[in-house]
Protein backbone atom coordinates (compact mmCIF):
# COMPACT_ATOMS: atom_id res chain seq x y z
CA UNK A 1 108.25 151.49 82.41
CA UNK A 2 106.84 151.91 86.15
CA UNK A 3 103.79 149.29 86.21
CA UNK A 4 102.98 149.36 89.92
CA UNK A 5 99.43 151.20 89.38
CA UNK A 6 98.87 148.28 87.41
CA UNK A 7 100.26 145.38 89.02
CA UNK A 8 99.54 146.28 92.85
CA UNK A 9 96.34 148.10 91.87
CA UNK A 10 94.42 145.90 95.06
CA UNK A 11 97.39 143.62 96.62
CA UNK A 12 99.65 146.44 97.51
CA UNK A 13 96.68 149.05 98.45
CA UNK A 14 93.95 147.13 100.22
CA UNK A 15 94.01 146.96 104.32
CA UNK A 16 91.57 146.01 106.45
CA UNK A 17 90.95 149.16 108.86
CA UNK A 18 89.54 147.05 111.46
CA UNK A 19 88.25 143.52 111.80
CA UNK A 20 84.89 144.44 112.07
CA UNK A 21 84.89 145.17 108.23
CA UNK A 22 83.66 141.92 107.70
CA UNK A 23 80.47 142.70 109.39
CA UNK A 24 78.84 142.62 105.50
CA UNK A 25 77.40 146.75 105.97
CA UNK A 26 74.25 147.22 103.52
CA UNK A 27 76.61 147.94 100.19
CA UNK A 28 75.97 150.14 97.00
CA UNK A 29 77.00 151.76 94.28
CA UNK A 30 76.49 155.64 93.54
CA UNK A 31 73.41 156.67 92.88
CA UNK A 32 72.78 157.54 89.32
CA UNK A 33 72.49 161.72 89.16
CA UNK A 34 70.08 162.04 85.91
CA UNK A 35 65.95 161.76 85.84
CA UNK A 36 65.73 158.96 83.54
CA UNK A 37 65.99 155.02 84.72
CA UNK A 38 68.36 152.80 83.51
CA UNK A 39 68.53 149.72 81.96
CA UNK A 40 70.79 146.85 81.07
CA UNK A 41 71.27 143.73 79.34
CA UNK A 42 74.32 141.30 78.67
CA UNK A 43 75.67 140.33 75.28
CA UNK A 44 77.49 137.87 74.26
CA UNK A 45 79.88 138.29 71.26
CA UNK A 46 82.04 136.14 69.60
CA UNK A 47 84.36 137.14 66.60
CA UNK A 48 85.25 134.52 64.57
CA UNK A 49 87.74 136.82 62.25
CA UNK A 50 90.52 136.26 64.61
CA UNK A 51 92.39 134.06 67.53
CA UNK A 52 91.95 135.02 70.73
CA UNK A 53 95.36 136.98 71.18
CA UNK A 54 96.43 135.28 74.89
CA UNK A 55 94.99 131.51 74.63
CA UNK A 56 96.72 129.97 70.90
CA UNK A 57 93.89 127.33 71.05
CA UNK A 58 90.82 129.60 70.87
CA UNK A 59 90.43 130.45 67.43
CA UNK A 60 88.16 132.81 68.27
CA UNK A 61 87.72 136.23 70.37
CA UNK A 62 84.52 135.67 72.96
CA UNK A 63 83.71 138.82 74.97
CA UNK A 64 81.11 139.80 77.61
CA UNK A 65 79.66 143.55 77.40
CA UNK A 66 76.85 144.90 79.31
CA UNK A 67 74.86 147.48 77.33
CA UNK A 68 73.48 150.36 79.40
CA UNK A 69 70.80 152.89 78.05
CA UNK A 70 68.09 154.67 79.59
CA UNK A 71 64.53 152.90 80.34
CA UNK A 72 60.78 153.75 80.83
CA UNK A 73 60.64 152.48 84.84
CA UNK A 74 62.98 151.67 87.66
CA UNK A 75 60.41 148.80 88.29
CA UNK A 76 61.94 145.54 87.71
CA UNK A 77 65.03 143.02 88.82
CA UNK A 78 68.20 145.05 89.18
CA UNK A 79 71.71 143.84 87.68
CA UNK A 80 73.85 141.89 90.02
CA UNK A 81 76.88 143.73 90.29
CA UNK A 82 79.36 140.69 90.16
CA UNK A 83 78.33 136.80 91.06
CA UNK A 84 80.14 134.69 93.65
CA UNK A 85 82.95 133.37 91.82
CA UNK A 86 84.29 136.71 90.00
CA UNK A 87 84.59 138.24 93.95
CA UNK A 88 86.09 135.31 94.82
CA UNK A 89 88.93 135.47 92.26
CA UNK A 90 89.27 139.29 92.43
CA UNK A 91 89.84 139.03 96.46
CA UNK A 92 91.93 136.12 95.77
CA UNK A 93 93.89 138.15 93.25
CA UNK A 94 94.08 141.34 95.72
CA UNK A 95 95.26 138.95 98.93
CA UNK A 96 91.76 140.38 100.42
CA UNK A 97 91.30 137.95 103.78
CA UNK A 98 88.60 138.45 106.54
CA UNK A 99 85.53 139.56 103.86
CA UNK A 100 83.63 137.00 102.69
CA UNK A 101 83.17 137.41 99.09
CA UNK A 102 79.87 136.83 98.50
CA UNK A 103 78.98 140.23 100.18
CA UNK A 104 80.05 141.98 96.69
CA UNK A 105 77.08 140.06 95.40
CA UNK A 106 74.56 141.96 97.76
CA UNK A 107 75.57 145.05 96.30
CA UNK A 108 72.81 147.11 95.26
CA UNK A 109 72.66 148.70 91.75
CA UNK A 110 70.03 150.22 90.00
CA UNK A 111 69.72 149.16 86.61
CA UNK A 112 66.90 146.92 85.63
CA UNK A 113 67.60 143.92 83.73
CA UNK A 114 66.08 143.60 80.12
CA UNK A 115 64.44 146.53 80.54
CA UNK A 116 62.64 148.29 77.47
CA UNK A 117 64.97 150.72 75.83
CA UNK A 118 63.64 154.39 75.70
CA UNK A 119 64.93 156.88 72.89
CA UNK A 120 66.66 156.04 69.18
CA UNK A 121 70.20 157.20 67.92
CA UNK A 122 71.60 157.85 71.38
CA UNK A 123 75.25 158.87 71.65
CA UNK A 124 76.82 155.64 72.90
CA UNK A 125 80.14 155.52 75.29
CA UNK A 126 82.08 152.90 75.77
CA UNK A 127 83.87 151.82 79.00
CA UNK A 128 86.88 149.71 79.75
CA UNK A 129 88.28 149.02 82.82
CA UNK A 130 91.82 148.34 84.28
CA UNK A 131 93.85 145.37 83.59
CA UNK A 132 92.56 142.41 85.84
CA UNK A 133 89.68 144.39 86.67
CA UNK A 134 85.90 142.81 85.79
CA UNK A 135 83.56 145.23 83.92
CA UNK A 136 81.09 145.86 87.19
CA UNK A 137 83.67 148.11 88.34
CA UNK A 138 82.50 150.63 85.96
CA UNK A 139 79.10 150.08 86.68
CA UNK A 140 78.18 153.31 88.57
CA UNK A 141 79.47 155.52 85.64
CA UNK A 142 77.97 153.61 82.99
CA UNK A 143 74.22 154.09 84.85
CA UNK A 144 75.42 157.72 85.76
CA UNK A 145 75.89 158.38 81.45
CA UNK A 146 72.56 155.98 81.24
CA UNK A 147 70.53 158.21 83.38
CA UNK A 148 71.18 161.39 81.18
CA UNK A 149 70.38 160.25 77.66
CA UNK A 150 73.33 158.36 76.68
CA UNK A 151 73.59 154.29 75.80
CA UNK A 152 76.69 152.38 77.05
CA UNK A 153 78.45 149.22 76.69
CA UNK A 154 81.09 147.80 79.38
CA UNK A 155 83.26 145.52 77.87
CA UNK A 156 84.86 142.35 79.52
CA UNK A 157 88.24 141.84 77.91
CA UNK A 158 88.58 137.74 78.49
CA UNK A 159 91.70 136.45 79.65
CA UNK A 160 92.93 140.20 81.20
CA UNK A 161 90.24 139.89 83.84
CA UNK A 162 90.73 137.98 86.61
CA UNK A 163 87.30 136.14 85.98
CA UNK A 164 84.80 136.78 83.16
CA UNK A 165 81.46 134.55 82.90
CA UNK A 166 79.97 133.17 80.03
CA UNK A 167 76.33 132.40 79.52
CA UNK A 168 77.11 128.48 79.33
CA UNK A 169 78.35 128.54 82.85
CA UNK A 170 82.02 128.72 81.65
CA UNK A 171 84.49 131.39 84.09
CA UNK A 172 87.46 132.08 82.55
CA UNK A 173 90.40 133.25 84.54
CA UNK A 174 93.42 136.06 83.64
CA UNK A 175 95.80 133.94 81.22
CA UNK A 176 97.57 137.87 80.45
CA UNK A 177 98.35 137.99 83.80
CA UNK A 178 102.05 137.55 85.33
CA UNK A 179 105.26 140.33 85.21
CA UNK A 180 104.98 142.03 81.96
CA UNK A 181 106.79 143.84 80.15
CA UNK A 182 106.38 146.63 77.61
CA UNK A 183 106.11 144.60 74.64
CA UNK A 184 103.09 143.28 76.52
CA UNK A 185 101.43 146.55 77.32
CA UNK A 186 101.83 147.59 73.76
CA UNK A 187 100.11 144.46 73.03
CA UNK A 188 97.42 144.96 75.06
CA UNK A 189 96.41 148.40 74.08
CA UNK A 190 96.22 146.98 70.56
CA UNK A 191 93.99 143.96 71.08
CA UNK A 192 91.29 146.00 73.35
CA UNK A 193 91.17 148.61 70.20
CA UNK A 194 90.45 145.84 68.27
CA UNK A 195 87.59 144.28 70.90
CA UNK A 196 86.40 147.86 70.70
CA UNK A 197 86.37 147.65 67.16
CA UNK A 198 84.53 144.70 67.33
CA UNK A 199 81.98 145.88 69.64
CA UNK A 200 81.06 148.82 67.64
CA UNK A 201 80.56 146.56 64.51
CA UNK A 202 78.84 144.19 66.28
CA UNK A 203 76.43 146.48 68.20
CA UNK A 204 75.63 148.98 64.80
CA UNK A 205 74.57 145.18 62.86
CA UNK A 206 72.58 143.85 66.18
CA UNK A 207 69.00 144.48 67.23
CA UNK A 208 70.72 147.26 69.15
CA UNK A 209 71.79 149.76 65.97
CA UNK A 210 68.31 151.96 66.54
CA UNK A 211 69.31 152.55 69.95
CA UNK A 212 72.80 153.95 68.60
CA UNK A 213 73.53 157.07 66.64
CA UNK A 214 76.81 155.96 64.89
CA UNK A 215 78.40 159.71 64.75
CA UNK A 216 78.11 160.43 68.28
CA UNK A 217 80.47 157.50 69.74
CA UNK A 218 82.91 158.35 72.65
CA UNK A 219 85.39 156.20 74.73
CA UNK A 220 86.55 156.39 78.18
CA UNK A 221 88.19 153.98 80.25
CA UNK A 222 90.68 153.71 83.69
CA UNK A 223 93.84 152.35 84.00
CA UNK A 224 95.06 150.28 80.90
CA UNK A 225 91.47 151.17 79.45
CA UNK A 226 92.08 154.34 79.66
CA UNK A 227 95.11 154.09 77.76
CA UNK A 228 93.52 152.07 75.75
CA UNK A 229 90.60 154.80 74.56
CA UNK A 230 93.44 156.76 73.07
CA UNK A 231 94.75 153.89 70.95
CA UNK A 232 91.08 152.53 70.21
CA UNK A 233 91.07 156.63 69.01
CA UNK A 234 93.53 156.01 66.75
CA UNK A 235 92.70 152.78 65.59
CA UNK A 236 88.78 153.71 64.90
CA UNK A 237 87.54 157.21 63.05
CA UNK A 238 84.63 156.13 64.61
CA UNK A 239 85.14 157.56 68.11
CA UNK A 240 84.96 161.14 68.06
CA UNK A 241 85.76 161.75 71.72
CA UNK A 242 88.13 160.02 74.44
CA UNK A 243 89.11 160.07 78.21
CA UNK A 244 91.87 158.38 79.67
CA UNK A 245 91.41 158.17 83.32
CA UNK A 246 94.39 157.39 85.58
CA UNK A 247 96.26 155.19 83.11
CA UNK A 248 99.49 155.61 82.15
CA UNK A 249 100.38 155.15 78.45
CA UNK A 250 102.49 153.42 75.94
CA UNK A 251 101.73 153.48 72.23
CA UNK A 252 103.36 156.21 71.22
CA UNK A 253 100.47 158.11 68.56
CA UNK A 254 100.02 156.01 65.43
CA UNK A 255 99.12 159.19 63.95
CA UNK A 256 100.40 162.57 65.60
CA UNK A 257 98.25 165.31 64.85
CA UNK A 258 94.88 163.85 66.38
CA UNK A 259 92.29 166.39 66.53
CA UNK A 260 89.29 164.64 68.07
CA UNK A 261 88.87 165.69 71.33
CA UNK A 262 90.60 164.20 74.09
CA UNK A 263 90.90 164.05 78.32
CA UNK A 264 93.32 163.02 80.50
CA UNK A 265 91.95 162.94 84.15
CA UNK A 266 94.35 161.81 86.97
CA UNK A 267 95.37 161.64 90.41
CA UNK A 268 97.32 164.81 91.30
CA UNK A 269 99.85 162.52 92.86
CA UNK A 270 100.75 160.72 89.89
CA UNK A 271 99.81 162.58 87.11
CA UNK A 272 100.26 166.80 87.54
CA UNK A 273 102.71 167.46 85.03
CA UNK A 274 106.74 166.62 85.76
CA UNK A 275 105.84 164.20 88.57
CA UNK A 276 107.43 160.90 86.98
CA UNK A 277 107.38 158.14 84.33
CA UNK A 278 103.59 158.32 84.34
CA UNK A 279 103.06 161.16 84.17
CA UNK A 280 105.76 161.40 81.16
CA UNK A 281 103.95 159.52 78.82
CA UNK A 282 100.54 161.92 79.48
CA UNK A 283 103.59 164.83 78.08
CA UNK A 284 104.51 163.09 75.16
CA UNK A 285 101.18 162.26 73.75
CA UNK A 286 99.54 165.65 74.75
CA UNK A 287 102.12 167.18 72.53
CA UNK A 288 100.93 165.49 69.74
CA UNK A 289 96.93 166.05 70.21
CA UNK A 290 95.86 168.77 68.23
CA UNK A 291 92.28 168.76 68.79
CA UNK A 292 90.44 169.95 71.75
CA UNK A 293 92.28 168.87 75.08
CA UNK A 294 92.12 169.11 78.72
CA UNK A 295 94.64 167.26 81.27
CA UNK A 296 93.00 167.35 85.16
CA UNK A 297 94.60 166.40 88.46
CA UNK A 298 92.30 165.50 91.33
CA UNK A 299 93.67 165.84 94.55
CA UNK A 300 93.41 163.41 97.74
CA UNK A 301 92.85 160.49 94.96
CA UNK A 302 94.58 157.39 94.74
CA UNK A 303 93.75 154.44 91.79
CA UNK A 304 91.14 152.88 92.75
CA UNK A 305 88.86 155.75 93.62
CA UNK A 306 87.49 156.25 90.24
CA UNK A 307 86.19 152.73 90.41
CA UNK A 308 83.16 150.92 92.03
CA UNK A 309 86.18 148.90 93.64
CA UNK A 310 86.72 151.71 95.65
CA UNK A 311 83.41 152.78 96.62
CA UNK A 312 82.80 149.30 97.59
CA UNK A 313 85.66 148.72 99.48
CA UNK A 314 85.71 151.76 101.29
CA UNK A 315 81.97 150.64 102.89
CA UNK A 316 83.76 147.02 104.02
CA UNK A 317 86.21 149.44 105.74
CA UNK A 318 89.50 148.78 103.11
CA UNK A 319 91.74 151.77 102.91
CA UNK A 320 93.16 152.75 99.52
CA UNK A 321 95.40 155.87 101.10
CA UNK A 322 93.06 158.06 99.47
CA UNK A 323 91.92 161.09 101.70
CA UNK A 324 88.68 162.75 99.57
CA UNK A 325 85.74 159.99 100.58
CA UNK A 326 84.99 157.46 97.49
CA UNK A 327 81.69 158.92 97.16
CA UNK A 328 82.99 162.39 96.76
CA UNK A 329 85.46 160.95 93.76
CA UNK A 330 82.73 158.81 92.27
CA UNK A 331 80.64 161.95 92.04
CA UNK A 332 83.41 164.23 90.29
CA UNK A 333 84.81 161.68 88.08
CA UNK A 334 80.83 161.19 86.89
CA UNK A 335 80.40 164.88 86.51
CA UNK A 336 83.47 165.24 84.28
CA UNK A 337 83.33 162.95 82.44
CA UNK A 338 79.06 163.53 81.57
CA UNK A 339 80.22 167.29 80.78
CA UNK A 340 82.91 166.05 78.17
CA UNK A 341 80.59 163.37 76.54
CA UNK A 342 77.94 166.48 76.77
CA UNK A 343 79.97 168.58 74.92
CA UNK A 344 81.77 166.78 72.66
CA UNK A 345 79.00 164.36 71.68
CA UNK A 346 75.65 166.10 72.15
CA UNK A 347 77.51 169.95 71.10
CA UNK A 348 75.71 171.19 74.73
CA UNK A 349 78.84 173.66 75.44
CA UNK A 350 79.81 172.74 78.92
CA UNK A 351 81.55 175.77 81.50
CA UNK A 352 82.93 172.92 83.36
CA UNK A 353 85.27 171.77 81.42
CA UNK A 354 86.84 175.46 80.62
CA UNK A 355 87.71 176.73 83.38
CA UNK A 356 88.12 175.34 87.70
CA UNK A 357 85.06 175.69 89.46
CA UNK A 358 83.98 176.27 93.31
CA UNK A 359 82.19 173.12 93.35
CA UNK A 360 85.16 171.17 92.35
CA UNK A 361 87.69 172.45 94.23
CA UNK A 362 89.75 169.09 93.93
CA UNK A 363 89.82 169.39 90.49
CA UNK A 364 93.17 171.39 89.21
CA UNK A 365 93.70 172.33 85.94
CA UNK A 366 97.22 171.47 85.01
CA UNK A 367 97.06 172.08 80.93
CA UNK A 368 94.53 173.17 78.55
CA UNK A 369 94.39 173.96 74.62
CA UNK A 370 92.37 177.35 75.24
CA UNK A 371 93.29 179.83 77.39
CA UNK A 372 91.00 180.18 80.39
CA UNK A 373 90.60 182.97 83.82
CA UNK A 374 92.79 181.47 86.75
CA UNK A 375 91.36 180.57 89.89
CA UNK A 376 91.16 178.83 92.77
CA UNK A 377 90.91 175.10 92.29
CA UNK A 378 91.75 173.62 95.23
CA UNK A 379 92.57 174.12 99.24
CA UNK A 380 95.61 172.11 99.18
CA UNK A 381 96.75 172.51 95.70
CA UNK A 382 98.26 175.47 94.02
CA UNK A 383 97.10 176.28 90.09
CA UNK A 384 99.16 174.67 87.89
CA UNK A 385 101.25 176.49 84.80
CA UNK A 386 99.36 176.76 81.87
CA UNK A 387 101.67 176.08 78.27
């Protein structure tokens, strides 16, 4: 299978506009779009019931997740978005020259660390990002969900990040990384449904469980983790709702027939119906959801501009191809993906999500499980055919 949105996610997309872009601009991420402040704090879990999957001598899985959930005060020390040495390997990683990397560590956020958590029995979500890709590059959409009512944990899959730190000090690099093939991605998918598995149990036994309403979990993820939130689906009756957002596939269902609800969201280069392999494997598993469902094309996107990566990148002056502004993205891929969590987790019926609207003219509609009025849904893309 076509792996190039994986493998050349950053070496084959990021160029330096102009020289200047190392001039280290004040940096930061999307401003979170609900009333209440966030907080955050990092866990560290370890499960001892397996070996780590990519390292033989670990006997054990370690993972690094930041929870999320809405706080009393925006008063406080804000989370670093990513220290020192995890830029430094992801521009290493990327072939990212003439940026120093410790500018990514200036970048402001807005969650407060160890903050006091307000509300019980939230509906949690939980994020996970691309393959090689640290957990701060969800950030912004993890506050965004934080800021409305919702808890969330970002998980850190070690050894298919680039660099993940550990509270001892410890950095551990991307053993999973190299050319894979497809019995790798079908490993992959499995073992991150089984860290999310793990997170859920170890969150609903922690001091965290009161913060957590156990039937109102949802999933969402980009790239491989947003394959992975349809496998995770599968895996774990738990999650009631998922979103895959630009990641293409490969698990075939486990179980065909579904019904929990289920997004795909996509670049409309990549992913409108018929365009290629990746798009292909969006086909073959849509046939077999039978729940609630909604596939969306965005056009003017391109991978990385559902990601902090992009945002942040596009303010050092680093051009992804894409032609809609990072910050414009950023703020549709929040507001989609709030309205399906929204609906499918609070029951708050959401207009959004049924039918293209005026404010989202980007967004395109390309297949739906209800019927729906036609309109326009974008300047430079026609409606696509309904089934």
């Amino acid at each position: 299978m076509v792996r190039t949105v994986f493998f050349t996610v950053m070496a084959l997309t990021l160029a330096l506009v102009t020289p200047s872009a190392s001039a280290a601009p004040a940096l930061s991420l999307a401003k979170p779009t609900g009333s209440r402040p966030v907080g955050t704090t990092s866990l560290y879990l370890k499960d001892t019931s397996r070996p780590d999957p990519w390292v033989a001598t670990v006997p054990y899985r370690e993972l690094m997740v930041s929870l999320f959930y809405p706080t009393f005060s925006a008063r406080g020390p804000k989370k670093q978005f990513m220290t020192e040495a995890e830029a430094t390997a992801l521009f290493d990683e990327a072939g990212i020259t003439g940026i120093p990397p410790a500018v990514m560590t200036t970048v402001r956020t807005d969650a407060v660390v160890d903050a006091r958590p307000a509300g019980r029995r939230l509906p949690l979500v939980v994020l996970s990002p691309g393959f090689k890709r640290p957990r701060a590059e969800l950030t912004s959409l993890a506050e965004d969900l934080a800021s409305h009512g919702m808890a969330v944990v970002l998980i850190d899959h070690t050894y298919e990040n680039v660099a993940t730190t550990f509270p001892d000090g410890r950095v551990t690099g991307c053993v999973a990384c190299g050319n894979n093939d497809d019995t790798f991605w079908k490993k992959l998918q499995r073992e991150r449904a089984k860290d999310v598995s793990f997170v859920l149990d170890s969150l609903t036994r922690s001091k965290w469980a009161s913060l957590i309403d156990p039937a109102r979990i949802g999933m969402a993820g980009h790239s491989v983790g947003g394959a992975a939130a349809l496998g995770s689906m599968v895996n774990d009756p738990r999650i009631k709702a998922g979103i895959d957002i630009d990641g293409t596939t490969d698990l075939p269902l486990l179980a065909p027939g579904l019904d929990r609800p289920f997004l795909f969201l996509g670049r409309a280069n990549t992913y409108a119906p018929g365009t290629g392999l990746e798009s292909a494997t969006w086909q073959r598993d849509w046939e077999q959801l039978k729940g609630w469902k909604r596939w969306l094309v965005l056009a003017g996107l391109e991978h990385p501009s559902f990601t902090d990566i992009g945002l942040v990148g596009e303010q050092l002056g680093l051009d992804f191809g894409a032609t809609t502004p990072a910050v414009r993205a950023q703020a549709i891929t929040a507001a989609y993906v709030r309205a399906f969590f929204d609906q499918h987790l609070r029951g708050a019926a959401q207009p959004l999500l049924d039918q293209p609207s005026p404010h989202y003219p980007e967004i395109g509609f390309a297949m739906t499980s209800t019927p729906y009025s036609p309109g326009t849904t974008s300047r430079t893309m026609t409606q696509l055919p309904i089934p």
